[in-house]
Structure formats: C-alpha cells, structure tokens
PDB file of N, CA and C in Angstrom:
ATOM      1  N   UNK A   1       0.818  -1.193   0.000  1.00  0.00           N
ATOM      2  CA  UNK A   1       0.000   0.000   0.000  1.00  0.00           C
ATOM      3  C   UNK A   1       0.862   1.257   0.000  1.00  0.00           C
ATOM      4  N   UNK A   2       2.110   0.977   0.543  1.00  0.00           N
ATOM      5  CA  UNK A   2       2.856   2.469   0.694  1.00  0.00           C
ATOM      6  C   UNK A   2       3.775   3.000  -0.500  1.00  0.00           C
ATOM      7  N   UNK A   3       3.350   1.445  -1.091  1.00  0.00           N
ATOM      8  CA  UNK A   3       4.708   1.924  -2.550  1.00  0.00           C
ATOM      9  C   UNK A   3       3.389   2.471  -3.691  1.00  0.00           C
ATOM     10  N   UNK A   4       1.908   2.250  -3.411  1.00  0.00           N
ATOM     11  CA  UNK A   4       1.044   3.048  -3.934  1.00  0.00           C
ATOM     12  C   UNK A   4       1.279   4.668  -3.979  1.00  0.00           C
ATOM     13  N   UNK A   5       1.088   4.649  -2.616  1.00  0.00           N
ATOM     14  CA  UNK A   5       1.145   5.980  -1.994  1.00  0.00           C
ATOM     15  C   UNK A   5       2.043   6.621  -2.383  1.00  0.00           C
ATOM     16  N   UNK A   6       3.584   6.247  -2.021  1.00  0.00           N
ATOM     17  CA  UNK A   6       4.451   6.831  -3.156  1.00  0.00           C
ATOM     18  C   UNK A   6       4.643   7.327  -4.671  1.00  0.00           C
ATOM     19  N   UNK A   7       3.725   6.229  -5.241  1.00  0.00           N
ATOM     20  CA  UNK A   7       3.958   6.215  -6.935  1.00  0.00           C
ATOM     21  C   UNK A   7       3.143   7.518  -6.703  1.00  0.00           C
ATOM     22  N   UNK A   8       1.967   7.719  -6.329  1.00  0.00           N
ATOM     23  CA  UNK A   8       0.954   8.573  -6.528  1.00  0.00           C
ATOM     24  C   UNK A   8       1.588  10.084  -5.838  1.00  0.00           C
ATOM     25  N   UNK A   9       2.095   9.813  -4.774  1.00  0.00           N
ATOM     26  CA  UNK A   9       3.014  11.130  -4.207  1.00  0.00           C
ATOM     27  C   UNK A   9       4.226  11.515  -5.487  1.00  0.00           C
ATOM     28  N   UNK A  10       4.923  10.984  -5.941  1.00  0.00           N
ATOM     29  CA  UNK A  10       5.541  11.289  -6.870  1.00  0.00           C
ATOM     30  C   UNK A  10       5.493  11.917  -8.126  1.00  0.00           C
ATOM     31  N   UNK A  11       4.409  11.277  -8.208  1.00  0.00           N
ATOM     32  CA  UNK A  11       3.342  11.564  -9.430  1.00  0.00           C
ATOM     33  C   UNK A  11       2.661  12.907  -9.427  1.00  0.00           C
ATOM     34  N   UNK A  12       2.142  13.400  -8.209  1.00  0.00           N
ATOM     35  CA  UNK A  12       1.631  14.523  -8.141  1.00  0.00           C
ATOM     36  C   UNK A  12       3.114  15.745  -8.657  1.00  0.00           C
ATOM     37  N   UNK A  13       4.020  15.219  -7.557  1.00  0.00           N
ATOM     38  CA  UNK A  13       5.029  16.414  -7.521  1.00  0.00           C
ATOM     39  C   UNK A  13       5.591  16.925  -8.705  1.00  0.00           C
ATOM     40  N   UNK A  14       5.927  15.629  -9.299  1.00  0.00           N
ATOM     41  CA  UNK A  14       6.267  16.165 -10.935  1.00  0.00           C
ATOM     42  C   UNK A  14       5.393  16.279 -11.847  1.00  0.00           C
ATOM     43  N   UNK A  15       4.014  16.682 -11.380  1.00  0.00           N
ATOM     44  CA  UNK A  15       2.490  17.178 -12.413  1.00  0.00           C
ATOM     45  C   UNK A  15       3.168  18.243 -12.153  1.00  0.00           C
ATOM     46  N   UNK A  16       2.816  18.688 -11.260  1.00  0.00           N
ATOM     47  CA  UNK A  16       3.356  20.311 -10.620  1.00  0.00           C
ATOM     48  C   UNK A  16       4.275  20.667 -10.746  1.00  0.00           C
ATOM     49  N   UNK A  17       5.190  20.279 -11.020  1.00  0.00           N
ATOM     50  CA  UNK A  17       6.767  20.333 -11.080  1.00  0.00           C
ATOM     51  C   UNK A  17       6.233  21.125 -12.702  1.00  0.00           C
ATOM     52  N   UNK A  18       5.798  20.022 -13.677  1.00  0.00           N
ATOM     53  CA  UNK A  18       5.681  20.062 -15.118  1.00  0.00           C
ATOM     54  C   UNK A  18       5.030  21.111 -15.083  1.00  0.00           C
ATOM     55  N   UNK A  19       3.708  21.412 -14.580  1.00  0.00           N
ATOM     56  CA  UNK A  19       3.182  22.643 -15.059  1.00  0.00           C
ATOM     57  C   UNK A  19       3.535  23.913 -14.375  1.00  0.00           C
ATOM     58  N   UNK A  20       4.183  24.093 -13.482  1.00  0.00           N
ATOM     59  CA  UNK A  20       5.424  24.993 -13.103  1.00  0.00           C
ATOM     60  C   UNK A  20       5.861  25.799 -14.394  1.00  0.00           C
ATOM     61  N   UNK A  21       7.210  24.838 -14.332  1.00  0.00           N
ATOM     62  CA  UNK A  21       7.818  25.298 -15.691  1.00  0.00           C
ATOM     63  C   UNK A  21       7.149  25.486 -16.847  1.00  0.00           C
ATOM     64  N   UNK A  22       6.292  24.718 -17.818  1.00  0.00           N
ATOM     65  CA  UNK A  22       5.387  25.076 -18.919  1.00  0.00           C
ATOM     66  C   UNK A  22       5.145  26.734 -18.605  1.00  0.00           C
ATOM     67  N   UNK A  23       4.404  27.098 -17.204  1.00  0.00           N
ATOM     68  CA  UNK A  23       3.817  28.549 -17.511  1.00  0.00           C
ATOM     69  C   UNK A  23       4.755  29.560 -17.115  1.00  0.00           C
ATOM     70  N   UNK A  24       6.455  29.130 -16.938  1.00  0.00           N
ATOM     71  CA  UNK A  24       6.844  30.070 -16.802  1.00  0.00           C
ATOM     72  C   UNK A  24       7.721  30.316 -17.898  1.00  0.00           C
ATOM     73  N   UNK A  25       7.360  29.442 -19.637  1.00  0.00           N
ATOM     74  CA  UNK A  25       7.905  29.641 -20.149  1.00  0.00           C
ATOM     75  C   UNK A  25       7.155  29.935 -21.365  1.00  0.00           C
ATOM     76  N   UNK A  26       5.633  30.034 -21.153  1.00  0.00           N
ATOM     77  CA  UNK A  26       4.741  30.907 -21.698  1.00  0.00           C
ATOM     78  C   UNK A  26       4.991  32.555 -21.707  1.00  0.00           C
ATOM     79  N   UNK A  27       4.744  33.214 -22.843  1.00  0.00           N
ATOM     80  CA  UNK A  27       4.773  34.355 -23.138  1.00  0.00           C
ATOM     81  C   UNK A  27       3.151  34.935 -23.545  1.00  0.00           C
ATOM     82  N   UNK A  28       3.241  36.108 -22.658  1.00  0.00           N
ATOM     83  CA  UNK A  28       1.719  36.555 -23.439  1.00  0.00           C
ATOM     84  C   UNK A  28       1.343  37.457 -24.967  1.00  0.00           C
ATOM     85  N   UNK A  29       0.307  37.520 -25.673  1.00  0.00           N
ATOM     86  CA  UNK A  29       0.490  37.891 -26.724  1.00  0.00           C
ATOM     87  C   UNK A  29      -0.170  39.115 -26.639  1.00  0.00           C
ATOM     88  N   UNK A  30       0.092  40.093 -26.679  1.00  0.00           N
ATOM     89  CA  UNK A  30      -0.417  41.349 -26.915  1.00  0.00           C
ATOM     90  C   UNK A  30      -1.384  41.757 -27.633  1.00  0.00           C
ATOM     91  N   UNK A  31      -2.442  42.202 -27.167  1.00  0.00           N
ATOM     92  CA  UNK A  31      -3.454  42.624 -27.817  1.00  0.00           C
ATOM     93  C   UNK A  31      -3.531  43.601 -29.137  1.00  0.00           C
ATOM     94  N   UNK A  32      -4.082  42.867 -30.226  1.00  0.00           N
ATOM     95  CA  UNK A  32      -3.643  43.944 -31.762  1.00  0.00           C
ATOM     96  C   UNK A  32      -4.662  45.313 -31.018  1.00  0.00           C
ATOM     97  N   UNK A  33      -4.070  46.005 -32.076  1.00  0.00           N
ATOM     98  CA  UNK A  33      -4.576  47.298 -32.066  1.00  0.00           C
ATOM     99  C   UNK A  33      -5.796  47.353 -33.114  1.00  0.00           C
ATOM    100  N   UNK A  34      -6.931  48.421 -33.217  1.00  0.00           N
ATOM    101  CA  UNK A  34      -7.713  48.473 -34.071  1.00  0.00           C
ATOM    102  C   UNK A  34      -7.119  48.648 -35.354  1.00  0.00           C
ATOM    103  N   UNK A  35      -6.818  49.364 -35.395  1.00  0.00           N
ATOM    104  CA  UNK A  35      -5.491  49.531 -36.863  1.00  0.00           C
ATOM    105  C   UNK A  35      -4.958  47.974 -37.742  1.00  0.00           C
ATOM    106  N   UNK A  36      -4.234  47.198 -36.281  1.00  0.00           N
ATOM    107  CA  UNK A  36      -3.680  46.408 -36.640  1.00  0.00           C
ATOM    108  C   UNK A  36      -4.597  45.231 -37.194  1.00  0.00           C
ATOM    109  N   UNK A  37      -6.028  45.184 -36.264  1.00  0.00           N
ATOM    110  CA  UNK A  37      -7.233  43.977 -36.371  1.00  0.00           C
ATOM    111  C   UNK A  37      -7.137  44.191 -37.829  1.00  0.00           C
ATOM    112  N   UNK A  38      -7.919  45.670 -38.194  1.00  0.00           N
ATOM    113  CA  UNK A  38      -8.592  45.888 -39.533  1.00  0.00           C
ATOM    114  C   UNK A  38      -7.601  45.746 -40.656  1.00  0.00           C
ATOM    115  N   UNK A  39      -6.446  45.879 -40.343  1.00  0.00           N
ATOM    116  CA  UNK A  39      -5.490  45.201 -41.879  1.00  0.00           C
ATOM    117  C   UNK A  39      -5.464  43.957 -41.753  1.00  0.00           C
ATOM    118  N   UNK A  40      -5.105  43.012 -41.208  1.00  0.00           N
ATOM    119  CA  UNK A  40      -5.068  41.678 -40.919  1.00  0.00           C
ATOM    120  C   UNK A  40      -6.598  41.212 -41.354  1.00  0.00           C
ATOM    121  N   UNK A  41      -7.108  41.573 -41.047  1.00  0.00           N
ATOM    122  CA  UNK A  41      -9.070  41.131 -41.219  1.00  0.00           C
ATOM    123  C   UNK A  41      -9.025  41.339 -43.424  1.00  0.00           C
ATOM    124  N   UNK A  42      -8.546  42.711 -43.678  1.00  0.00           N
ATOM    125  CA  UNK A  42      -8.513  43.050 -44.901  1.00  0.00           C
ATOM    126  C   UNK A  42      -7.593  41.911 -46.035  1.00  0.00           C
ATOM    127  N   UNK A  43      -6.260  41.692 -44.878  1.00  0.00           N
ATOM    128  CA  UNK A  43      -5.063  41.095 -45.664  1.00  0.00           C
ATOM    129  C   UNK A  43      -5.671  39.471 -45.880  1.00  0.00           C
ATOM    130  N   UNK A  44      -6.392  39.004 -44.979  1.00  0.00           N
ATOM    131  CA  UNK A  44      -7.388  37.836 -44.972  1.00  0.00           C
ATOM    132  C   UNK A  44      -8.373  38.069 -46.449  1.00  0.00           C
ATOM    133  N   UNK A  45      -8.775  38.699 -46.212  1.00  0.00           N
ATOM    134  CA  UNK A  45      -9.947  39.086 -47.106  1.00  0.00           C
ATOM    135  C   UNK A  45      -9.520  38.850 -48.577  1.00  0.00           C
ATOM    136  N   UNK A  46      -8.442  39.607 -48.933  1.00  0.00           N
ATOM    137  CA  UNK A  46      -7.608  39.842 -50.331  1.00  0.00           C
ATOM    138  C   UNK A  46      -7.612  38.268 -50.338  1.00  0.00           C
ATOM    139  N   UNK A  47      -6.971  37.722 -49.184  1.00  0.00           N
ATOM    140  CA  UNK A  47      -6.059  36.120 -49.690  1.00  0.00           C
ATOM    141  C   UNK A  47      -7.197  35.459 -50.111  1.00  0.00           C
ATOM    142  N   UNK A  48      -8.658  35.370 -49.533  1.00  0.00           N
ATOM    143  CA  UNK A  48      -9.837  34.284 -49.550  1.00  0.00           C
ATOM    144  C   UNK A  48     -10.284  34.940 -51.196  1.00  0.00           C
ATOM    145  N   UNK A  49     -10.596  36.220 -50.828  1.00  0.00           N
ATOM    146  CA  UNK A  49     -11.020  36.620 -52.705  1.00  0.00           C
ATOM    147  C   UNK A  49      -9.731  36.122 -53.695  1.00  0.00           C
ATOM    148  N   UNK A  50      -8.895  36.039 -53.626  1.00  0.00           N
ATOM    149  CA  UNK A  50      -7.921  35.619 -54.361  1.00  0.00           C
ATOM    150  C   UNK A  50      -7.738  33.953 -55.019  1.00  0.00           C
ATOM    151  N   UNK A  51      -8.009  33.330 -53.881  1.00  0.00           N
ATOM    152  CA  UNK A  51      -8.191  31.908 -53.769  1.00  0.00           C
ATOM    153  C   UNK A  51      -9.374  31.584 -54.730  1.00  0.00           C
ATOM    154  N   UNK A  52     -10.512  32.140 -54.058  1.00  0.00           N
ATOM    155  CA  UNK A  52     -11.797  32.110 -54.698  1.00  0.00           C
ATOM    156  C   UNK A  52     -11.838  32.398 -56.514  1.00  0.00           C
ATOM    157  N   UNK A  53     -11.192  33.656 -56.489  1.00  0.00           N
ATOM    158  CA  UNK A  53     -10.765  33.599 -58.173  1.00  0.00           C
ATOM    159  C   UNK A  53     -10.266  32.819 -58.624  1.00  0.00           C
ATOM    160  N   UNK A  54      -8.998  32.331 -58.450  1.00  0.00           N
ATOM    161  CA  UNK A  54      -8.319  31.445 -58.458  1.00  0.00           C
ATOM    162  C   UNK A  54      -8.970  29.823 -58.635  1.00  0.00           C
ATOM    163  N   UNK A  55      -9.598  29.431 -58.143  1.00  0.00           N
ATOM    164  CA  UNK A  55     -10.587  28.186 -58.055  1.00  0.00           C
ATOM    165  C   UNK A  55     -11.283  28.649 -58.941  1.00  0.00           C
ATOM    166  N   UNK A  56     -12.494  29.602 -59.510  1.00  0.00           N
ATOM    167  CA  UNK A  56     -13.195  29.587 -60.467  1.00  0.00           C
ATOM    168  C   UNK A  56     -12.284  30.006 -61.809  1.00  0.00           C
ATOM    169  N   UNK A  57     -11.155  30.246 -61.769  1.00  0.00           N
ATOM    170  CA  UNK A  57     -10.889  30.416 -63.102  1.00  0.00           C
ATOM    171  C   UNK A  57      -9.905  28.886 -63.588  1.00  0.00           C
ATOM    172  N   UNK A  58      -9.788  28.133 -62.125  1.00  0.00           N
ATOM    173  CA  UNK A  58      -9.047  26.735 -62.747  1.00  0.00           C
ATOM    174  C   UNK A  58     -10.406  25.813 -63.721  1.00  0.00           C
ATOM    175  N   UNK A  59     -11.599  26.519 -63.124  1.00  0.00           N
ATOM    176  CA  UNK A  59     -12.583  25.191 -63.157  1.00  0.00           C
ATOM    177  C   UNK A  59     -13.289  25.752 -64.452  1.00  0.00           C
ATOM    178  N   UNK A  60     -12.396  26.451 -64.691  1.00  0.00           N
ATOM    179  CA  UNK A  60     -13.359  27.468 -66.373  1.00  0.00           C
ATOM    180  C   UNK A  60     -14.394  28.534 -66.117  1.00  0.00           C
ATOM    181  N   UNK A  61     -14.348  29.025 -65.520  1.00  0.00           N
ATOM    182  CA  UNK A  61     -15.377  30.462 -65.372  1.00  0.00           C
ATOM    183  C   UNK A  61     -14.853  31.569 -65.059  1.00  0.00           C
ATOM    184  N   UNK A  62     -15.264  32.407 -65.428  1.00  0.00           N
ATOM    185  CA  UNK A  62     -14.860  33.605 -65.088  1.00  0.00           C
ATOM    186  C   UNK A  62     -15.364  34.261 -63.655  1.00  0.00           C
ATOM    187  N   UNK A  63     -14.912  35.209 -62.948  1.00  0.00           N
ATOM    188  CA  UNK A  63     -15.387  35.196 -61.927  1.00  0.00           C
ATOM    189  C   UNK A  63     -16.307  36.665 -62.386  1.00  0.00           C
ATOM    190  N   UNK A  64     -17.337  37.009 -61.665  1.00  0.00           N
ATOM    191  CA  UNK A  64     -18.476  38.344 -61.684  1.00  0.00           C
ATOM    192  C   UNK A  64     -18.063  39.062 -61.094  1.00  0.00           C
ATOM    193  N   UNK A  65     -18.443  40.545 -60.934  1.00  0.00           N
ATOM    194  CA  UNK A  65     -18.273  41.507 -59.547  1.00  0.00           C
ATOM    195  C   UNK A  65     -19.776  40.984 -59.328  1.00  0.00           C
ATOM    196  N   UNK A  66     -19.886  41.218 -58.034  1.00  0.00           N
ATOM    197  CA  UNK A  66     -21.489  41.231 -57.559  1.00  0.00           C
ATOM    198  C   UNK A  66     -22.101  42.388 -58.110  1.00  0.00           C
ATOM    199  N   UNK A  67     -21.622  43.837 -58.505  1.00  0.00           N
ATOM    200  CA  UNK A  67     -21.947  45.225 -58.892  1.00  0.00           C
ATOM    201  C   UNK A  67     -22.082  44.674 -60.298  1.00  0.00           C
ATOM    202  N   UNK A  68     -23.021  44.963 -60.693  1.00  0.00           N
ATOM    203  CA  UNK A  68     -23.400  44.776 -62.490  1.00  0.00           C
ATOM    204  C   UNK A  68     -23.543  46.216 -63.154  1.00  0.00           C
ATOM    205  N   UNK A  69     -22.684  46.184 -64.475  1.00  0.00           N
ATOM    206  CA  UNK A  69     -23.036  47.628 -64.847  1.00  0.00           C
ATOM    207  C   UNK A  69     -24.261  47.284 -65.835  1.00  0.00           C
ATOM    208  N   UNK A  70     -24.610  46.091 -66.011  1.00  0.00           N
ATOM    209  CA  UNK A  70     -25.674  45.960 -67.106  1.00  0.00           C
ATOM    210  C   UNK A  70     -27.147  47.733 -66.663  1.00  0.00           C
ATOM    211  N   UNK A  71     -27.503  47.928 -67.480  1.00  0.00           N
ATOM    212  CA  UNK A  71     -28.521  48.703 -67.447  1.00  0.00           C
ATOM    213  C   UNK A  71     -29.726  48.988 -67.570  1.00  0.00           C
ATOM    214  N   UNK A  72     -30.613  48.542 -67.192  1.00  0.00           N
ATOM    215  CA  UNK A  72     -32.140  48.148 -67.859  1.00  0.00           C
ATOM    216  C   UNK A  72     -32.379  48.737 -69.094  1.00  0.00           C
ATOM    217  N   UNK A  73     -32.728  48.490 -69.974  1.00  0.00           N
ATOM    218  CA  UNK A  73     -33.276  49.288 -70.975  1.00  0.00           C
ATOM    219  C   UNK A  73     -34.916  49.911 -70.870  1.00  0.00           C
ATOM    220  N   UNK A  74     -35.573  49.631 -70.143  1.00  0.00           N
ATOM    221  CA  UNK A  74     -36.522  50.456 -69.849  1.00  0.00           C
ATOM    222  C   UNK A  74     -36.360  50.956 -68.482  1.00  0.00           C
ATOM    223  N   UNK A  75     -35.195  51.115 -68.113  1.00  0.00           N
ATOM    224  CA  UNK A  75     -35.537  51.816 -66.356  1.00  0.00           C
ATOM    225  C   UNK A  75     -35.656  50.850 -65.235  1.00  0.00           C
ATOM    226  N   UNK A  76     -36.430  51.327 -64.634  1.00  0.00           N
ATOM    227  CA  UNK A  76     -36.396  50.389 -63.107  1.00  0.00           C
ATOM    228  C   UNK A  76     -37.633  50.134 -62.991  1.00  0.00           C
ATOM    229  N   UNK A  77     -38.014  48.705 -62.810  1.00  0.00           N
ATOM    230  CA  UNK A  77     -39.239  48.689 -62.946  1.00  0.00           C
ATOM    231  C   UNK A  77     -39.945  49.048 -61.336  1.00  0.00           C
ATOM    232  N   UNK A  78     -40.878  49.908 -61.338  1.00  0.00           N
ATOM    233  CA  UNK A  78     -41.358  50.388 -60.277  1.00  0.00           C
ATOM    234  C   UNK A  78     -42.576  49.283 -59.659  1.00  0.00           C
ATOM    235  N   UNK A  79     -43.003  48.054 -60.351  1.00  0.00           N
ATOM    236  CA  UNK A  79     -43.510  47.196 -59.481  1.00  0.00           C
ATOM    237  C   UNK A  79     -42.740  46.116 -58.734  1.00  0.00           C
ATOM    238  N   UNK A  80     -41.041  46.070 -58.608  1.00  0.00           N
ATOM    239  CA  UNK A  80     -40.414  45.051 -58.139  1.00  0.00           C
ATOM    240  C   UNK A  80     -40.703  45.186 -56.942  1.00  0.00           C
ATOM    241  N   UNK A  81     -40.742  46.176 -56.046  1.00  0.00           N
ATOM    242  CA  UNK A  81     -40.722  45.972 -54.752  1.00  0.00           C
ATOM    243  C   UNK A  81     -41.978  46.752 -54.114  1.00  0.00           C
TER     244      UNK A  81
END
C-alpha cells in the first residue's frame, strides 16, 4: 500500500513540477490594435477573394463583380418591390 502511496506522491510532484515550468515559459500575446485587427481582417480578405478567383478560373469560369453595370433598358421597374 505504501509503494502506492508513493507512486501517486511522486506523481503529483512532478504534475506540478511540469506545469510549473510550462507557464513560466509561456509568453503573453499582446493585444492587436484596431489599426492592426482591420489590416489583418482586410489582408485575410484579399487572400480568400484571391483563392476564390483562383478556383473559379481553374474550373473554367470567369469570376463576376457582384456590382453589375448591365442597365435596364426600360428603367427600373417600379412594381419590383
């Protein structure tokens, strides 16, 4: 029973022992700045639209803007909405 007790006493000390050291060799990461979020968020953005082109022009299509300059030829129709 006491060489239990031991394994398990041992066992604890070097849990603790281990997570000791681990967090004192953690570094914290600094919070971005708004500046910094919104380019990073943008520089994301470019890479996914990029990709996205990229994939529709391997698979044969061209890619659209969502903005269409097409123009109605009679105007806007005033019963759409």
């Amino acid at each position: 029973m006491s060489h239990i007790l031991r394994f398990w006493s041992a066992f604890l000390v070097l849990l603790l022992l281990a997570s000791c050291t681990g967090a004192a060799r953690m570094r914290l990461l600094r919070p971005l700045t708004e500046q910094e979020s919104r380019s990073a968020m943008m520089e994301i953005a470019k890479q996914v639209l990029n990709s996205h082109m990229q994939i529709q022009k391997e698979m044969g299509r061209q890619w659209r803007s969502p903005v269409s300059n097409r123009i109605s030829p009679s105007g806007p129709d005033p019963q759409h909405h």
